[in-house]
C-alpha atoms as a PDB file:
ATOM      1  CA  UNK A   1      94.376  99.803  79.735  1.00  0.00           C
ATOM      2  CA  UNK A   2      96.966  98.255  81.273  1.00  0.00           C
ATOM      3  CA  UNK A   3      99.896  95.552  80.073  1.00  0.00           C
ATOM      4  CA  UNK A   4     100.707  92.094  80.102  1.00  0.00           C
ATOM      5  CA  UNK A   5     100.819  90.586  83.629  1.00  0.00           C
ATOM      6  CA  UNK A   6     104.616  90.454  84.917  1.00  0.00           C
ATOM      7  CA  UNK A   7     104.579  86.804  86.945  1.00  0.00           C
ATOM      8  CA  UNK A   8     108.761  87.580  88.225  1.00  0.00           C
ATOM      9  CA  UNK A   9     108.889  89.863  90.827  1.00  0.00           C
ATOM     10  CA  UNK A  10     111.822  91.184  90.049  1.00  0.00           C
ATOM     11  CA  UNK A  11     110.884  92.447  86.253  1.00  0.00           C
ATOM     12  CA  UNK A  12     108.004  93.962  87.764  1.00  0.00           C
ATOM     13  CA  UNK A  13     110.144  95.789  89.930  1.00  0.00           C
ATOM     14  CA  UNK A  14     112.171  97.274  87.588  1.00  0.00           C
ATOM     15  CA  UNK A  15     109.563  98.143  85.507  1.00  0.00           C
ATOM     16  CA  UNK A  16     107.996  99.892  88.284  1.00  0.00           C
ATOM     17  CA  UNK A  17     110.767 101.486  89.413  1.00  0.00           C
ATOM     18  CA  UNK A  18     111.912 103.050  85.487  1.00  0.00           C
ATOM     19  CA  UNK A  19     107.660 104.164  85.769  1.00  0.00           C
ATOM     20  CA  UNK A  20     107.816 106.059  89.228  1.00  0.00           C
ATOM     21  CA  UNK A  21     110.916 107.840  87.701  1.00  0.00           C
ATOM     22  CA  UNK A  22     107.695 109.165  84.762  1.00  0.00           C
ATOM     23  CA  UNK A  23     105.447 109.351  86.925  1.00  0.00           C
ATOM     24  CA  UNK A  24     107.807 112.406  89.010  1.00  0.00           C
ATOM     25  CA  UNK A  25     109.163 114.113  85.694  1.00  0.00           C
ATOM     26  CA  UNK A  26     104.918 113.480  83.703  1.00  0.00           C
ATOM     27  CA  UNK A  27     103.767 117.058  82.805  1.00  0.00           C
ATOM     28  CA  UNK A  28     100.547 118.465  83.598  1.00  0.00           C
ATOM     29  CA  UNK A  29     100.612 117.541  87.551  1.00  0.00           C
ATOM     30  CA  UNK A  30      99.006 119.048  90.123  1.00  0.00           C
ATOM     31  CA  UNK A  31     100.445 121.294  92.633  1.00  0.00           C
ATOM     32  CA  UNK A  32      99.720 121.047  96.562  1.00  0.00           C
ATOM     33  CA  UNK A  33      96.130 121.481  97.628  1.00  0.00           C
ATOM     34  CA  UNK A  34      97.259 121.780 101.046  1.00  0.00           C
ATOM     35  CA  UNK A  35      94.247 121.838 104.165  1.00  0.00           C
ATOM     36  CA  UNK A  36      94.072 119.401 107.359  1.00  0.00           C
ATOM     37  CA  UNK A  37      94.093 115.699 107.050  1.00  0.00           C
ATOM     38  CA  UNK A  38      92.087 113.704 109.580  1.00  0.00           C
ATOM     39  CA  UNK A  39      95.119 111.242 109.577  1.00  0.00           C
ATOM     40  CA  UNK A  40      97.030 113.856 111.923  1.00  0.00           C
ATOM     41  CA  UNK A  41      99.307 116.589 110.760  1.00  0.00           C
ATOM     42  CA  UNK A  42      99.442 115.815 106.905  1.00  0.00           C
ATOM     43  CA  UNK A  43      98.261 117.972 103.807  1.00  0.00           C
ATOM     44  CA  UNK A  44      98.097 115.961 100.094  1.00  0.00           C
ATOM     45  CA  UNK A  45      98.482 116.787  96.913  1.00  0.00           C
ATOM     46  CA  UNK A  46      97.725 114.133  93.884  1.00  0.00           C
ATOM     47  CA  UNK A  47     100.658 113.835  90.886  1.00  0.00           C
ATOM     48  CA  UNK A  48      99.504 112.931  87.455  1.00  0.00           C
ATOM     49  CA  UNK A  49     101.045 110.006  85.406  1.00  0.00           C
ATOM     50  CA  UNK A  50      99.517 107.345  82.881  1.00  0.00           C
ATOM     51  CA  UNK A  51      98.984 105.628  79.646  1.00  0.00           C
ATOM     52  CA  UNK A  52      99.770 107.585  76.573  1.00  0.00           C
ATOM     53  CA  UNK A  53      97.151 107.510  73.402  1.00  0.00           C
ATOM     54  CA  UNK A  54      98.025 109.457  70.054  1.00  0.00           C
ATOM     55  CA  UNK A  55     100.902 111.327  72.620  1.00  0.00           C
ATOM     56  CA  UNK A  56      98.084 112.304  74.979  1.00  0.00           C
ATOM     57  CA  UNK A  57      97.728 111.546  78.335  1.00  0.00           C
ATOM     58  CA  UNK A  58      94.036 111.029  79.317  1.00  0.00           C
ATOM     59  CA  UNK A  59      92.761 111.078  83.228  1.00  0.00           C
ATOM     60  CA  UNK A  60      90.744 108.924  84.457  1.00  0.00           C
ATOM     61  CA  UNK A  61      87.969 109.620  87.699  1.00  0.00           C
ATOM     62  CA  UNK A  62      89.605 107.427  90.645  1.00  0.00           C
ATOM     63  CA  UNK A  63      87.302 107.696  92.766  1.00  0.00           C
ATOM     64  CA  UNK A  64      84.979 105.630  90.888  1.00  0.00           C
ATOM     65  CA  UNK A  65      87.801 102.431  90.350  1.00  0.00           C
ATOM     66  CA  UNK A  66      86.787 100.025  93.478  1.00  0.00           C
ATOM     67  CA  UNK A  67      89.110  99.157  95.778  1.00  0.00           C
ATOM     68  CA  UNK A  68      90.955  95.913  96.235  1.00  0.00           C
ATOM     69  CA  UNK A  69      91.900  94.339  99.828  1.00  0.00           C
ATOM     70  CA  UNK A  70      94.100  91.285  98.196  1.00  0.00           C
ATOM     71  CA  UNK A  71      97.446  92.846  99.140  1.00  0.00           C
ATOM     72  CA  UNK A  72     100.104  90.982  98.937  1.00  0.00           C
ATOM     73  CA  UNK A  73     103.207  93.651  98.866  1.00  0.00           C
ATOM     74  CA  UNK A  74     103.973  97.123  98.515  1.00  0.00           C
ATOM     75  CA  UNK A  75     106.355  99.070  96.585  1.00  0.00           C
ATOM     76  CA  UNK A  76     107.578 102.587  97.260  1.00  0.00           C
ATOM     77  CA  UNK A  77     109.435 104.290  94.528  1.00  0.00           C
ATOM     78  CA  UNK A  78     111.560 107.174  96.816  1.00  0.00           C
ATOM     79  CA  UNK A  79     113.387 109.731  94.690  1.00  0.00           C
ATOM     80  CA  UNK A  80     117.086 110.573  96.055  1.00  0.00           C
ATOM     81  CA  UNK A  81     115.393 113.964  97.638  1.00  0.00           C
ATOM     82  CA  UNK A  82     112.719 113.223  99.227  1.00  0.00           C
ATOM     83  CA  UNK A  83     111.118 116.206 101.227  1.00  0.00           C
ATOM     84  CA  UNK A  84     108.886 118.383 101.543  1.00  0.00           C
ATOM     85  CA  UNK A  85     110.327 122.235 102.699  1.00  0.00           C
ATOM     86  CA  UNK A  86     108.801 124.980 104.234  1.00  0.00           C
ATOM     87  CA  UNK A  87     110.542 127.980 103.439  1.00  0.00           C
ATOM     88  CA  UNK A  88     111.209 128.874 107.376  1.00  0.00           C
ATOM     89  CA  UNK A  89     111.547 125.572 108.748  1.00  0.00           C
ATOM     90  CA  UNK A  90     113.390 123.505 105.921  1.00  0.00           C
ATOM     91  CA  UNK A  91     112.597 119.840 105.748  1.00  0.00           C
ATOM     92  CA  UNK A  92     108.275 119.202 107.384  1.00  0.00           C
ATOM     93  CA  UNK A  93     107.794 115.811 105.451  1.00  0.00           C
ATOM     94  CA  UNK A  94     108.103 113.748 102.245  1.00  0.00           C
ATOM     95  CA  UNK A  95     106.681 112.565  99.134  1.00  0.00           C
ATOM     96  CA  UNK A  96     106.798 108.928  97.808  1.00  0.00           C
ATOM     97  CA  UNK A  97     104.641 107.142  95.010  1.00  0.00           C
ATOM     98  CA  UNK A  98     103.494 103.708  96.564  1.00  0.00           C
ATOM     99  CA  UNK A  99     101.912 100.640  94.631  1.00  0.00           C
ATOM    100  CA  UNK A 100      99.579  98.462  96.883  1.00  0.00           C
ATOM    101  CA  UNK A 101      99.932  95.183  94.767  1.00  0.00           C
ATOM    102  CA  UNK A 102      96.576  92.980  94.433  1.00  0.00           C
ATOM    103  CA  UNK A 103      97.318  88.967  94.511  1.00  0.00           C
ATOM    104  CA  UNK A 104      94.693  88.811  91.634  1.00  0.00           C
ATOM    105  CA  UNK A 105      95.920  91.353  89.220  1.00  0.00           C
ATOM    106  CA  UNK A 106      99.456  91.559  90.002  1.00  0.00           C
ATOM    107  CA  UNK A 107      99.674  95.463  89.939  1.00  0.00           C
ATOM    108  CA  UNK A 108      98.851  98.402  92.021  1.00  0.00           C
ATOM    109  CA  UNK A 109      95.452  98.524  93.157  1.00  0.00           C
ATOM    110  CA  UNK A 110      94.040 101.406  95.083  1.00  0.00           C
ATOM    111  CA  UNK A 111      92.412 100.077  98.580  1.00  0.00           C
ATOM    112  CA  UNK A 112      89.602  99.430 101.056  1.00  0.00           C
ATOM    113  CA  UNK A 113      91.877  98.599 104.399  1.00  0.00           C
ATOM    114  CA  UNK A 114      93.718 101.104 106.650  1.00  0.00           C
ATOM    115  CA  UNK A 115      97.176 102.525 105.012  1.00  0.00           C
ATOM    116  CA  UNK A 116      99.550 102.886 107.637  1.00  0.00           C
ATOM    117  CA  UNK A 117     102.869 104.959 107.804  1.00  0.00           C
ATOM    118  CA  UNK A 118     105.371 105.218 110.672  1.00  0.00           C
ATOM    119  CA  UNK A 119     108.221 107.672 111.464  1.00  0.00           C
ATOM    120  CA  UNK A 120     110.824 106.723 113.397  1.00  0.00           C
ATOM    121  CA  UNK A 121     114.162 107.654 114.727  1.00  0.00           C
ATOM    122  CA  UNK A 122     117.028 106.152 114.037  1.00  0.00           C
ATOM    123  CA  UNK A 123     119.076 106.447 118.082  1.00  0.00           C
ATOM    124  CA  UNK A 124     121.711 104.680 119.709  1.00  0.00           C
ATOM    125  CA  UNK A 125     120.477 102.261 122.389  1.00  0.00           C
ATOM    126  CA  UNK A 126     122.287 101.803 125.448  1.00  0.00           C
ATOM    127  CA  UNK A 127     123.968  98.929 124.314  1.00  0.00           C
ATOM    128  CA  UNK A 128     125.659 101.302 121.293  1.00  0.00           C
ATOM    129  CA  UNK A 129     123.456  99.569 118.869  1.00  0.00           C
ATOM    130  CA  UNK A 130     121.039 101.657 116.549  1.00  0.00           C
ATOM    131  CA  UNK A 131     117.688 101.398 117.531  1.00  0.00           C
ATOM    132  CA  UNK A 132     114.343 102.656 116.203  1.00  0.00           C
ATOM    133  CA  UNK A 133     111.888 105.253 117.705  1.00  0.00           C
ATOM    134  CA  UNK A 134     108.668 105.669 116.530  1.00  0.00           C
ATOM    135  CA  UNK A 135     107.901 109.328 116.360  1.00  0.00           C
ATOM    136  CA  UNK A 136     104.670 109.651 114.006  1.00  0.00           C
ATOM    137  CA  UNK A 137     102.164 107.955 112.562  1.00  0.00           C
ATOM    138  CA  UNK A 138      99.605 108.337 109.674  1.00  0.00           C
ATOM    139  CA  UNK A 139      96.748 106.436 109.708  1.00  0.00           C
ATOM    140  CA  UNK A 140      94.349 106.473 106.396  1.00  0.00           C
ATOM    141  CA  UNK A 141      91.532 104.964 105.450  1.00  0.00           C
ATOM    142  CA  UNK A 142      89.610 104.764 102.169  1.00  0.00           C
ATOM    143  CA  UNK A 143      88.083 107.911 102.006  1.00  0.00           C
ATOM    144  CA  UNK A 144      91.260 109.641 103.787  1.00  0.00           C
ATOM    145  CA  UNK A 145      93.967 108.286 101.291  1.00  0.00           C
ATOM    146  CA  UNK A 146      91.495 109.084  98.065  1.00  0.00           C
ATOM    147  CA  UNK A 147      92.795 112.621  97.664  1.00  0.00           C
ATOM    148  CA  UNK A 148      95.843 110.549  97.094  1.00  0.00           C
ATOM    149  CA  UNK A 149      94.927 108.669  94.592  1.00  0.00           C
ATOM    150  CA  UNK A 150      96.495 109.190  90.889  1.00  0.00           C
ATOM    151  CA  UNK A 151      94.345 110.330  88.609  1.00  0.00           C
ATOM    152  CA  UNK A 152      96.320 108.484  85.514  1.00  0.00           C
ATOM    153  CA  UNK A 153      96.492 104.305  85.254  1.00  0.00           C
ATOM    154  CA  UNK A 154      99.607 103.163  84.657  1.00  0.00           C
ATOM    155  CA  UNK A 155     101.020  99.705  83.269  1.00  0.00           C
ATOM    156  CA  UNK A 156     102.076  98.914  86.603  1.00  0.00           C
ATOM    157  CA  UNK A 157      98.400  99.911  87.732  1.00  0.00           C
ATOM    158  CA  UNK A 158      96.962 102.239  89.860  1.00  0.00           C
ATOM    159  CA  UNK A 159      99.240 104.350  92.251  1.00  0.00           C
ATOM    160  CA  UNK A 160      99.001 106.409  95.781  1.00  0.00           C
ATOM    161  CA  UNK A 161     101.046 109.578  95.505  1.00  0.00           C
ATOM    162  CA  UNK A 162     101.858 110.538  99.126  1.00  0.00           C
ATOM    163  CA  UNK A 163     102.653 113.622 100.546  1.00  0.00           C
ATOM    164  CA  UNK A 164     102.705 113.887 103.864  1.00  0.00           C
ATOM    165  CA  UNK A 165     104.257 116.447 106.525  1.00  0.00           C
ATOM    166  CA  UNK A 166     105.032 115.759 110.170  1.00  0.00           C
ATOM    167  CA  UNK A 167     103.750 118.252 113.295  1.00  0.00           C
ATOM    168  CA  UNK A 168     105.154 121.107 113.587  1.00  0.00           C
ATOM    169  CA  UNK A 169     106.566 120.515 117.205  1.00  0.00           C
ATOM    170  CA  UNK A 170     108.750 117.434 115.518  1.00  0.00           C
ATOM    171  CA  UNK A 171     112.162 118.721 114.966  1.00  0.00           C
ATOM    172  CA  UNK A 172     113.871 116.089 112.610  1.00  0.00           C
ATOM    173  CA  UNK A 173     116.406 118.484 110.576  1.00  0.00           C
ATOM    174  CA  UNK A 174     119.294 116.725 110.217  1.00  0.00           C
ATOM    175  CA  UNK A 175     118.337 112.934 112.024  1.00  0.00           C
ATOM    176  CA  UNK A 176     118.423 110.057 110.753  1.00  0.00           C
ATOM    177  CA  UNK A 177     114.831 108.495 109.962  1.00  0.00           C
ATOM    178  CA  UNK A 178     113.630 105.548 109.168  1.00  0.00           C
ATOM    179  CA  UNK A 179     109.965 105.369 107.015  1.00  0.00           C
ATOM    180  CA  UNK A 180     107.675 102.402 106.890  1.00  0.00           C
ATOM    181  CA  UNK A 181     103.899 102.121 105.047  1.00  0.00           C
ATOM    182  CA  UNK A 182     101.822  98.696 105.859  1.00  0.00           C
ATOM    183  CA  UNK A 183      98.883  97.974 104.832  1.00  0.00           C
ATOM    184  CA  UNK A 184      96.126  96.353 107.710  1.00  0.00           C
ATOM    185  CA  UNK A 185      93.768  93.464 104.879  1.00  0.00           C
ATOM    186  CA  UNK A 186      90.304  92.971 106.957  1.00  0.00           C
ATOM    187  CA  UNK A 187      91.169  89.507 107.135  1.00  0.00           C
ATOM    188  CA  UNK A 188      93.823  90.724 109.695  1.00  0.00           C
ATOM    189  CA  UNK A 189      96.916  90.128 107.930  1.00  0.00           C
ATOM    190  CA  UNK A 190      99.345  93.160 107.805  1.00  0.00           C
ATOM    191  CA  UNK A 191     101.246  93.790 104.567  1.00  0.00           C
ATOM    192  CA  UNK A 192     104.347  95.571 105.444  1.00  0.00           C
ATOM    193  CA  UNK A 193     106.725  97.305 102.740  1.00  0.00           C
ATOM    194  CA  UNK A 194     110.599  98.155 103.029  1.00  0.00           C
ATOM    195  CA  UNK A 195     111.740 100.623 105.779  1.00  0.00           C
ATOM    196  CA  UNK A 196     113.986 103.509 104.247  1.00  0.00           C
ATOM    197  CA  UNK A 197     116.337 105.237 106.171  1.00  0.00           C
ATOM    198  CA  UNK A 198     117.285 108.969 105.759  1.00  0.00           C
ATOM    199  CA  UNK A 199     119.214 111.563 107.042  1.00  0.00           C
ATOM    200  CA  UNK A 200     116.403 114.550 107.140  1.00  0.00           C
ATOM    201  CA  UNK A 201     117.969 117.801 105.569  1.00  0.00           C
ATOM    202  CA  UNK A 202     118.874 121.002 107.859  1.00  0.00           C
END
């Protein structure tokens, strides 16, 4: 089902990153199934990608793969534009494909912990230095971040789609933001990926 294990860092990277780019152009994905999301403010929809047999692409049921807690890094794969519009208010969120990557198996695995997302402000402090301000938060746990799930493996394993909008009373057109996931282990340890900054459009 899946490929050789990738021990460098680095190839796995680039592997992952030349699959994201796939995974956003694959056919046959799902639109928005928009409704509330306990997390706070958020709707989801799930993008298809995966493994190729005979030049079809099968699906597979994710919510019966199990869950994995050994995280030991996480990858986001952000295309160049990454929001979410509504047709009156422009810019209400993003969308990102994230890999959770298990210690054991070296690729995405989808999770039992808390995922964790902050929005924050990017503002100059009074000493003229940029500064960051948290203005959101998701919070998801199993069950929450399932709907997220892809539906289609992929050699670099299994990956979250996210799509998630900020309240409505959070005017960010045109700010510059700073994104962060983490993911909480239950042995305490908190797996943090790379911030990404962005100027929100108007």
């Amino acid at each position: 089902m899946v490929g050789a294990r990738f021990g460098v860092a680095g190839s796995w990277a680039l592997r992952a990153a030349a699959l994201a780019l796939a995974v956003l152009a694959a056919p046959g994905c799902q639109g928005p199934q928009p409704g509330p999301n306990p997390s706070g403010g958020s709707s989801g929809r799930l993008l298809g990608t995966g493994t190729t047999t005979g030049g079809r692409t099968s699906e597979i049921d994710a919510s019966r793969v199990a869950a994995r807690d050994d995280i030991v890094s996480i990858s986001q794969f952000w295309q160049p534009v990454p929001w979410l519009y509504d047709s009156d208010r422009g810019a209400v969120g993003f969308k990102v494909p994230v890999y959770f990557v298990s210690a054991q198996t070296e690729r995405g695995a989808f999770v039992s912990g808390a995922i964790n997302c902050h929005l924050y402000t990017v503002e100059r402090g009074a000493d003229g230095q940029p500064q960051r301000v948290l203005r959101h938060s998701w919070r998801l746990d199993e069950n929450e971040a399932m709907k997220f799930r892809v539906r289609k493996v992929t050699v670099m394993g299994y990956p979250y789609n996210f799509y998630l909008t900020w309240p409505d009373d959070l005017k960010l057109q045109g700010r510059d933001i700073e994104v962060q996931f983490s993911y909480e282990r239950k042995d305490g340890r908190v797996i943090s990926g790379a911030p990404r900054r962005f100027k929100v459009a108007s």
